[in-house]
C-alpha atoms as a PDB file:
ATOM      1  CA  UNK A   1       4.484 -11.333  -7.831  1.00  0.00           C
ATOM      2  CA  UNK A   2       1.384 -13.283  -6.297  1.00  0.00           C
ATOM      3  CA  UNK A   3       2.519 -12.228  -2.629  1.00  0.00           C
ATOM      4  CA  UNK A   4       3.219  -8.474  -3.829  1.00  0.00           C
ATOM      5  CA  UNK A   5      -0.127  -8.209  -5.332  1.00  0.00           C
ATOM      6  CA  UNK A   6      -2.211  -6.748  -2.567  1.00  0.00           C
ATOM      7  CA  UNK A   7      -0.006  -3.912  -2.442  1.00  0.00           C
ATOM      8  CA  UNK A   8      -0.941  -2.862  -5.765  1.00  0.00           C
ATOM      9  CA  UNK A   9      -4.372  -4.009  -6.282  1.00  0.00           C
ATOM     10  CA  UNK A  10      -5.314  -1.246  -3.060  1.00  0.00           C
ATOM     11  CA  UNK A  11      -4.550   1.463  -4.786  1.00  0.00           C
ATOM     12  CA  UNK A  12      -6.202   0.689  -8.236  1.00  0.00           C
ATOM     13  CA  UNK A  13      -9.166  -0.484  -5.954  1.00  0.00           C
ATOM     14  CA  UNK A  14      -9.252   3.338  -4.524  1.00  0.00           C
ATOM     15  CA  UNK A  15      -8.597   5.395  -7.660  1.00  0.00           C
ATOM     16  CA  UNK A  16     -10.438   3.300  -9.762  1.00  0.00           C
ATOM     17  CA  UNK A  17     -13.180   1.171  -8.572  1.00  0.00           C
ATOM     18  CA  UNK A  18     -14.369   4.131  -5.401  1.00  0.00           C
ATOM     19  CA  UNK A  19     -13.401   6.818  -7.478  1.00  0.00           C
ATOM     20  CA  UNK A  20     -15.806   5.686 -10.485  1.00  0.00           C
ATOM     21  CA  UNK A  21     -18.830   4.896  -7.955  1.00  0.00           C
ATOM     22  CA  UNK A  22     -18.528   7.900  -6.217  1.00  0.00           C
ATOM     23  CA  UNK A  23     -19.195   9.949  -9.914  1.00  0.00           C
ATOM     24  CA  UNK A  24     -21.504   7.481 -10.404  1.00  0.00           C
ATOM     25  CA  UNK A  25     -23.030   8.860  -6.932  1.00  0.00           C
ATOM     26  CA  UNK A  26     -22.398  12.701  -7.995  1.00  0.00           C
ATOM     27  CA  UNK A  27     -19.731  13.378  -5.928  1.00  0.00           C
ATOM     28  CA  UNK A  28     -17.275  15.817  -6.883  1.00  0.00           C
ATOM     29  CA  UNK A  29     -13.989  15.597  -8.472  1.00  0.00           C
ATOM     30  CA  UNK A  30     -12.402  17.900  -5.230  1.00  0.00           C
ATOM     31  CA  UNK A  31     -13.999  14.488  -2.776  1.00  0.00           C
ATOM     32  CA  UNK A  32     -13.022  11.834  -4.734  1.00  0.00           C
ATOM     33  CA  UNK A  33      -9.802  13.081  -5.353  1.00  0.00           C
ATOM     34  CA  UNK A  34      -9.225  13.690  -1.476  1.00  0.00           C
ATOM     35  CA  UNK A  35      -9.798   9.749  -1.401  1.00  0.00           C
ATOM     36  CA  UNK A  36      -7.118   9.150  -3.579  1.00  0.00           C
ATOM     37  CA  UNK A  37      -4.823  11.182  -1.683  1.00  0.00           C
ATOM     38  CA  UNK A  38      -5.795   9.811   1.397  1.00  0.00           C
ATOM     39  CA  UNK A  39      -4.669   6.626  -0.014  1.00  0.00           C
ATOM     40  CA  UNK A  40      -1.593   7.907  -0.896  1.00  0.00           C
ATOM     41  CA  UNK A  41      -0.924   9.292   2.298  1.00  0.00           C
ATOM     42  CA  UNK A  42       0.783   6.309   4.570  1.00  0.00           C
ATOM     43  CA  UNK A  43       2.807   5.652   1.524  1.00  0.00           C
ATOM     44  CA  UNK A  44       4.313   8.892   1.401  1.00  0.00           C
ATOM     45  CA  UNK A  45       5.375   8.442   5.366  1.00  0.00           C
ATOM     46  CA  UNK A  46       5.795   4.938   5.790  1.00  0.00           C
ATOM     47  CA  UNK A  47       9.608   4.997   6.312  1.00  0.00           C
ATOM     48  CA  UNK A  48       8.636   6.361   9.904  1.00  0.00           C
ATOM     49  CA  UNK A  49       7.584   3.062  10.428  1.00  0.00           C
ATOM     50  CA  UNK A  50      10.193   0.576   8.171  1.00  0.00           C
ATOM     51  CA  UNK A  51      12.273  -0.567  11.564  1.00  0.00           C
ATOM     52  CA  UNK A  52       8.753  -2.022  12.599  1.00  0.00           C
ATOM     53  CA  UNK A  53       9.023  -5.308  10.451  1.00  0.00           C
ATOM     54  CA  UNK A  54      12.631  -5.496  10.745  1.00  0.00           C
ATOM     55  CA  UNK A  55      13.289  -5.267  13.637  1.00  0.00           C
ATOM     56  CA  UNK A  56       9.982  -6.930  15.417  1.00  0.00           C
ATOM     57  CA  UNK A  57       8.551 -10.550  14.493  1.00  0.00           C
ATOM     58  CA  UNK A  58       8.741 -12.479  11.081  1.00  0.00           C
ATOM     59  CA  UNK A  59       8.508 -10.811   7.941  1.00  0.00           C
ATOM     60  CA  UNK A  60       5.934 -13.649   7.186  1.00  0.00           C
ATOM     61  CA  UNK A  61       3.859 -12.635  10.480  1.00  0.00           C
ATOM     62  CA  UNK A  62       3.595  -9.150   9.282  1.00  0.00           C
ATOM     63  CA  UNK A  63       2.672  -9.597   5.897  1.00  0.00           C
ATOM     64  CA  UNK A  64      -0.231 -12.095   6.948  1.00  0.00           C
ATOM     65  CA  UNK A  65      -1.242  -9.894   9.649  1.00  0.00           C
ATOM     66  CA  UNK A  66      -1.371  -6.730   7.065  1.00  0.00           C
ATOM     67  CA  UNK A  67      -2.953  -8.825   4.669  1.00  0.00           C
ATOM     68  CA  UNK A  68      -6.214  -9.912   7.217  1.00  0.00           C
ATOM     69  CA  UNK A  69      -6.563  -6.033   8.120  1.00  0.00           C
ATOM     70  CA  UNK A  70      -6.338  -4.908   4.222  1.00  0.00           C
ATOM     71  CA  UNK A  71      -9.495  -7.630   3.582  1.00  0.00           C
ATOM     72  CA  UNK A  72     -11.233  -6.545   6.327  1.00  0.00           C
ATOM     73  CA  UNK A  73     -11.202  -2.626   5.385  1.00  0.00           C
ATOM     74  CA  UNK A  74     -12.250  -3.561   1.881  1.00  0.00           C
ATOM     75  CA  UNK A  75     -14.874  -5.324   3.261  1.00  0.00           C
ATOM     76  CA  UNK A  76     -15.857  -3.172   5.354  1.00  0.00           C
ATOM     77  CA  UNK A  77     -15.768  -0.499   2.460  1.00  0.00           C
ATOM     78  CA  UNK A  78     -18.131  -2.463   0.574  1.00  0.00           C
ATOM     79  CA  UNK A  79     -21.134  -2.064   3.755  1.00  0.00           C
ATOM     80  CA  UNK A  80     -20.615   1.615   3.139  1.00  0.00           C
ATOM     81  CA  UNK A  81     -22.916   3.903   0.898  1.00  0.00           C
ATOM     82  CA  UNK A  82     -21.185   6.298  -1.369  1.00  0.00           C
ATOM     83  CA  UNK A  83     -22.004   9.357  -0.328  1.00  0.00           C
ATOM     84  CA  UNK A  84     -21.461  12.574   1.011  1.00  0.00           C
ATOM     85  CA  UNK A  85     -22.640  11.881   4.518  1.00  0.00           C
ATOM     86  CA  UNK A  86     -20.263   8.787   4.508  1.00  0.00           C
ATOM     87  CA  UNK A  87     -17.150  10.418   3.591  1.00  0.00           C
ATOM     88  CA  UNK A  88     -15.424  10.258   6.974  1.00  0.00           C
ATOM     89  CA  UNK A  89     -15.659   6.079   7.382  1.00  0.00           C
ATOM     90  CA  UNK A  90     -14.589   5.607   3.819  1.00  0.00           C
ATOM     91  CA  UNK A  91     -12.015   7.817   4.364  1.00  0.00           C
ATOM     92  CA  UNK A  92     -11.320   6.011   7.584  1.00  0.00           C
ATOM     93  CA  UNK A  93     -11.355   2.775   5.878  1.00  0.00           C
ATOM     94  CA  UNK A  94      -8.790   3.676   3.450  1.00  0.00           C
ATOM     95  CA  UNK A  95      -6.620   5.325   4.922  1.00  0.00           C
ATOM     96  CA  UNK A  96      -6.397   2.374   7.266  1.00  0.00           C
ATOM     97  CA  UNK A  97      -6.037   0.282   4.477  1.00  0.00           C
ATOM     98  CA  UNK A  98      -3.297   2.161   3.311  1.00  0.00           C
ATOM     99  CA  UNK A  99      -1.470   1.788   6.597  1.00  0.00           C
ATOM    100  CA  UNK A 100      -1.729  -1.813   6.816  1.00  0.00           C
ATOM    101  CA  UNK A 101      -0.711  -2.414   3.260  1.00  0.00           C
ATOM    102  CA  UNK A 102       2.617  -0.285   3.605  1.00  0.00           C
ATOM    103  CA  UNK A 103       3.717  -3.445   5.818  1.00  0.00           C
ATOM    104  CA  UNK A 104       2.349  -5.836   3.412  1.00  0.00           C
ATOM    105  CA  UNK A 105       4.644  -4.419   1.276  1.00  0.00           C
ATOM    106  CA  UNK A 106       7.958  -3.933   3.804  1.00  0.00           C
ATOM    107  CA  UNK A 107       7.142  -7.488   4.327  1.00  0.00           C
ATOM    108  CA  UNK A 108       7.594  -8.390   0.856  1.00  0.00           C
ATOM    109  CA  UNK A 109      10.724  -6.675   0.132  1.00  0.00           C
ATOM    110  CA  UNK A 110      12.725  -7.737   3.518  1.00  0.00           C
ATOM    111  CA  UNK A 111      11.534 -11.214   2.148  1.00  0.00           C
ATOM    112  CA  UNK A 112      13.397 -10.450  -1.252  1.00  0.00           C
ATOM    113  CA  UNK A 113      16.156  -9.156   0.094  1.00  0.00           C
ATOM    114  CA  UNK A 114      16.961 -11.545   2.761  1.00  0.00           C
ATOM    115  CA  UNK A 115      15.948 -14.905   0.200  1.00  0.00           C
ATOM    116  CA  UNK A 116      16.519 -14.708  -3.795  1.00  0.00           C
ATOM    117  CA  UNK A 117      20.168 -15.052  -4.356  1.00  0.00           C
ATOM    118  CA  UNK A 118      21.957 -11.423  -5.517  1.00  0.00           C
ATOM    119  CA  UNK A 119      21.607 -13.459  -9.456  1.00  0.00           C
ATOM    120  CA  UNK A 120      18.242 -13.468  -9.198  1.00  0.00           C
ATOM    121  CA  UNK A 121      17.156 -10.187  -7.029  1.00  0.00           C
ATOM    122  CA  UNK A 122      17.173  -8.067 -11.033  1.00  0.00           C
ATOM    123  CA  UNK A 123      14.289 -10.919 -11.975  1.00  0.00           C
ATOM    124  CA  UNK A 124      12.687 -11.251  -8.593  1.00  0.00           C
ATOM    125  CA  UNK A 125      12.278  -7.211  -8.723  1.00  0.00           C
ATOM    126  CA  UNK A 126      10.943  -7.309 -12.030  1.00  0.00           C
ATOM    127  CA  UNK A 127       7.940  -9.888 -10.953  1.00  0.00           C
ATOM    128  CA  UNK A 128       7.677  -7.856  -7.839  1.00  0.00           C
ATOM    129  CA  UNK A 129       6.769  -4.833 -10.014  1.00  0.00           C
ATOM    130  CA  UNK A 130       4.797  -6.967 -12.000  1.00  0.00           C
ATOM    131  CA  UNK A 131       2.697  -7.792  -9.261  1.00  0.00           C
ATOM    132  CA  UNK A 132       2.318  -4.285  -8.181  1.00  0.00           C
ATOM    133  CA  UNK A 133       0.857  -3.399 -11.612  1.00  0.00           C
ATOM    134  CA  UNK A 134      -0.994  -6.094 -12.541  1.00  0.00           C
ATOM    135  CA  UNK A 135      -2.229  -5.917  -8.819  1.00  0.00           C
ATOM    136  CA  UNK A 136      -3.393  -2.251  -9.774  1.00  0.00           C
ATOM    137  CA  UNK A 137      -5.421  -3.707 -12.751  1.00  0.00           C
ATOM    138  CA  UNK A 138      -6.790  -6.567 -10.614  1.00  0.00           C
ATOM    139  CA  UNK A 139      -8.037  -4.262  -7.446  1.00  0.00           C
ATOM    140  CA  UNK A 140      -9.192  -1.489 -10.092  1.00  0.00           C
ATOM    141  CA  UNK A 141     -10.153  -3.168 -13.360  1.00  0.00           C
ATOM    142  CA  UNK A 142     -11.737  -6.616 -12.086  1.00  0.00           C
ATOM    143  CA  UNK A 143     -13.372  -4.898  -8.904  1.00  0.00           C
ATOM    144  CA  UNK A 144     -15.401  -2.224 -11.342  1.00  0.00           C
ATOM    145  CA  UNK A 145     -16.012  -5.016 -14.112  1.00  0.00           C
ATOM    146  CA  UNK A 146     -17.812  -6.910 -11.022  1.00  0.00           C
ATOM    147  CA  UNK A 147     -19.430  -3.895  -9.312  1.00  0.00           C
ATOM    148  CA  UNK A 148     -21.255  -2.982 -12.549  1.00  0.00           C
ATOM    149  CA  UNK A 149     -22.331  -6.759 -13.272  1.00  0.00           C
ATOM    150  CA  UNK A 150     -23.171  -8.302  -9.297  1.00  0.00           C
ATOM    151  CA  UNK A 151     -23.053  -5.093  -6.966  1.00  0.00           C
ATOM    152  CA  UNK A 152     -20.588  -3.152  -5.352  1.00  0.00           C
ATOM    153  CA  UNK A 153     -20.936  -5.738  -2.218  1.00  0.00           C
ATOM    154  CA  UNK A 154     -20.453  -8.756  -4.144  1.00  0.00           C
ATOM    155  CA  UNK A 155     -17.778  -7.150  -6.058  1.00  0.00           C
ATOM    156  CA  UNK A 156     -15.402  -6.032  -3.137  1.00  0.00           C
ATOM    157  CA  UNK A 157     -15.973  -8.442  -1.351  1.00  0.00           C
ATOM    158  CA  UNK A 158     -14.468 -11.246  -3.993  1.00  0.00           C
ATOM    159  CA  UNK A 159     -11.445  -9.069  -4.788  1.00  0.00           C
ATOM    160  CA  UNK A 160     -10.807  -9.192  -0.778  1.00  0.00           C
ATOM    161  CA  UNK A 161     -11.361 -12.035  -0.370  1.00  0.00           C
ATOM    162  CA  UNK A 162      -9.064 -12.820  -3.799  1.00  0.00           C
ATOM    163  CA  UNK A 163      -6.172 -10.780  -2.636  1.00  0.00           C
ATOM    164  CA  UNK A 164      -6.408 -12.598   1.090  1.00  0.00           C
ATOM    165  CA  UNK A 165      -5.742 -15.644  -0.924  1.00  0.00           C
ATOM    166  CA  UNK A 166      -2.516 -14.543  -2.258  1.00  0.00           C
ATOM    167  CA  UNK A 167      -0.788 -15.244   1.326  1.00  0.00           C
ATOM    168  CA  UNK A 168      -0.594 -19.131   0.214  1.00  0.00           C
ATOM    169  CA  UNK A 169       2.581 -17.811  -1.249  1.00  0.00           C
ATOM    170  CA  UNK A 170       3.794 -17.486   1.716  1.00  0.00           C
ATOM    171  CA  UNK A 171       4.116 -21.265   2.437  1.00  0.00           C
ATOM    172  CA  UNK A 172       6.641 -21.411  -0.850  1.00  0.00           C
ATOM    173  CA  UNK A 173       8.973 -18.469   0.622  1.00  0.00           C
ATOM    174  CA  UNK A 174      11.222 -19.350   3.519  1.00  0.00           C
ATOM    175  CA  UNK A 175      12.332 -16.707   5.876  1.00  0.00           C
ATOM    176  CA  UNK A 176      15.334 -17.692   7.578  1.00  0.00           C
ATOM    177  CA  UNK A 177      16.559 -16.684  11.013  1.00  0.00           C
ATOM    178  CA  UNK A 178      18.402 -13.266  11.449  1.00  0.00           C
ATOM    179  CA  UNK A 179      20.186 -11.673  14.041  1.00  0.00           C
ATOM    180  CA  UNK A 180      18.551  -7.987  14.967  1.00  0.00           C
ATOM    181  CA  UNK A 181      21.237  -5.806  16.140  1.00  0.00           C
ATOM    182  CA  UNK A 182      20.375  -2.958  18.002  1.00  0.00           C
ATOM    183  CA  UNK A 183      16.985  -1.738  19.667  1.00  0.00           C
ATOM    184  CA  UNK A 184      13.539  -0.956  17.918  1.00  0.00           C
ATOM    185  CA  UNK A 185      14.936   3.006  19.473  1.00  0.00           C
ATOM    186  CA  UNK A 186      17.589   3.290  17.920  1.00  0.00           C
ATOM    187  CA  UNK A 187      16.542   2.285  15.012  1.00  0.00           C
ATOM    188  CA  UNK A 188      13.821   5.048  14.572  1.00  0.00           C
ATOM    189  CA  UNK A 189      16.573   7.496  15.647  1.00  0.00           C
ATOM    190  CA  UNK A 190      18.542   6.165  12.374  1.00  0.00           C
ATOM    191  CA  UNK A 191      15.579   6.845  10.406  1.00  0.00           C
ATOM    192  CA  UNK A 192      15.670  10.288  11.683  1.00  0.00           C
ATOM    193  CA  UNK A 193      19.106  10.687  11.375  1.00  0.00           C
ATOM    194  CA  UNK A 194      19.203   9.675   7.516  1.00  0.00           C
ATOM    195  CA  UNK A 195      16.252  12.078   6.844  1.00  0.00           C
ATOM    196  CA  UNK A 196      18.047  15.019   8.681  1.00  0.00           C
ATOM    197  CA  UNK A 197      20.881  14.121   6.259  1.00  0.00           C
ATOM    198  CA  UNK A 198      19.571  13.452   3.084  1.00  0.00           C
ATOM    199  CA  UNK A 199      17.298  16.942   3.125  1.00  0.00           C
ATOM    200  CA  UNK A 200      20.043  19.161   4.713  1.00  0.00           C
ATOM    201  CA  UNK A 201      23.311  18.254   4.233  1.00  0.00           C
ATOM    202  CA  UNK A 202      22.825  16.468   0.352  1.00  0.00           C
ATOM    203  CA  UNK A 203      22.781  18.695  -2.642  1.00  0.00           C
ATOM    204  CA  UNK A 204      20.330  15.973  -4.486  1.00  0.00           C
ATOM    205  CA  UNK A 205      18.202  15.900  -1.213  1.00  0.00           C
ATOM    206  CA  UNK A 206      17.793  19.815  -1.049  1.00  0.00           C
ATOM    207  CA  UNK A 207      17.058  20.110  -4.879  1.00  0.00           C
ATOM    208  CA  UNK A 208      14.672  17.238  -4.460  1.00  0.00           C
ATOM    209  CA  UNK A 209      12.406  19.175  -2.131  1.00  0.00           C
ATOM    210  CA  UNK A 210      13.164  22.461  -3.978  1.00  0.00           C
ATOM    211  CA  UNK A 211      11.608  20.525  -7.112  1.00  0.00           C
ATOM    212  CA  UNK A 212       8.867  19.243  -5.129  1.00  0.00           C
ATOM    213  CA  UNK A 213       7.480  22.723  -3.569  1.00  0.00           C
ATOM    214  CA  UNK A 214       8.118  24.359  -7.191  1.00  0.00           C
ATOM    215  CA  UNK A 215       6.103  21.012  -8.847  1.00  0.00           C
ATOM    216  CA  UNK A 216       3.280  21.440  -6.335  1.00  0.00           C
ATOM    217  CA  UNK A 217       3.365  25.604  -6.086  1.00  0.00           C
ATOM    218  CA  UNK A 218       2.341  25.365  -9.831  1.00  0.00           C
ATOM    219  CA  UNK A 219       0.077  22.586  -9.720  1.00  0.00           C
ATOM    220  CA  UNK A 220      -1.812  24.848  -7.218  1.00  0.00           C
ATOM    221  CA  UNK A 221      -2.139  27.448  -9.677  1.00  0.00           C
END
């Protein structure tokens, strides 16, 4: 829960915490929902890049790595105005953000996977998703309750520095030693291969993406 955390509390920080400010600031609901999605948008293609902490370095090196880029962004975010003349850095910001926390959490999980014991992956899962929730409160909830009381400086930068904090947990997890079979190559080509199959040649994968144009062709209307 404390390591999986980060992962949530970014996106409660971004649909929350910005998205409040930036009414506060006037902008329009078309802007500040382009940040959310923006946010959203690594998360929604991050199994391009899932081989990467498999099958390069320690799970441990890439969540602690993610973790110092994440704190740095939100940072960073807190340095920049809300406004519309600033919308391409925060959008910048986030969306690298975004990217770095999608190995934060591919981090996490190989760590699950790989450690608790198969009787206690149905628990560990549960606290994982409790950490991705309450994260979500924490980064959006705590972050505005301390914007509107010491600034929106002040404010971020706590919660990043807060969430940075939450890679002590690492010292209680053990990773142990694996064997990588294969090459980093052919393991993108798998990727590729399992996509291929599970939109063309599965029923559920075809009415999956049927449901999804339909879901979004009305949503546009």
């Amino acid at each position: 829960m404390l390591l999986f955390l980060p992962f949530g509390a970014t996106s409660g920080f971004v649909s929350v915490t910005i998205g409040y400010l930036a009414k506060q600031q006037g902008l329009g609901d078309a802007a500040i929902a382009g940040l959310v999605a923006i946010n959203t948008l690594p998360h929604t293609f991050k199994f391009f890049w899932s081989p990467l902490p498999d099958m390069t370095f320690s799970r441990r090196s890439w969540y602690l790595v993610s973790n110092v880029v994440s704190t740095i962004t939100l940072i960073g975010l807190a340095f920049v105005p809300i406004r519309n003349d600033t919308m391409q850095m925060l959008r910048t910001l986030i969306v690298l953000n975004s990217a770095a926390i999608t190995f934060l959490g591919m981090a996490v999980e190989g760590l699950l996977a790989h450690v608790v014991t198969n009787e206690e992956r149905g628990v560990a899962s549960g606290w994982l998703q409790a950490g991705n929730l309450g994260g979500a409160g924490l980064g959006g909830g705590l972050a505005l309750f301390l914007a509107q009381r010491i600034g929106a400086q002040a404010a971020f930068t706590t919660v990043a520095v807060a969430l940075l904090g939450c890679s002590i947990g690492l010292k209680f997890v053990p990773e142990p030693r694996l064997p990588r079979d294969g090459r980093l190559g052919e393991a993108f080509l798998s990727v590729l291969q399992d996509l291929k199959e599970t939109i063309f040649q599965s029923r559920a994968g075809l009415l999956r993406l049927a449901r999804s144009r339909f879901t979004r062709a009305c949503a546009s209307r």
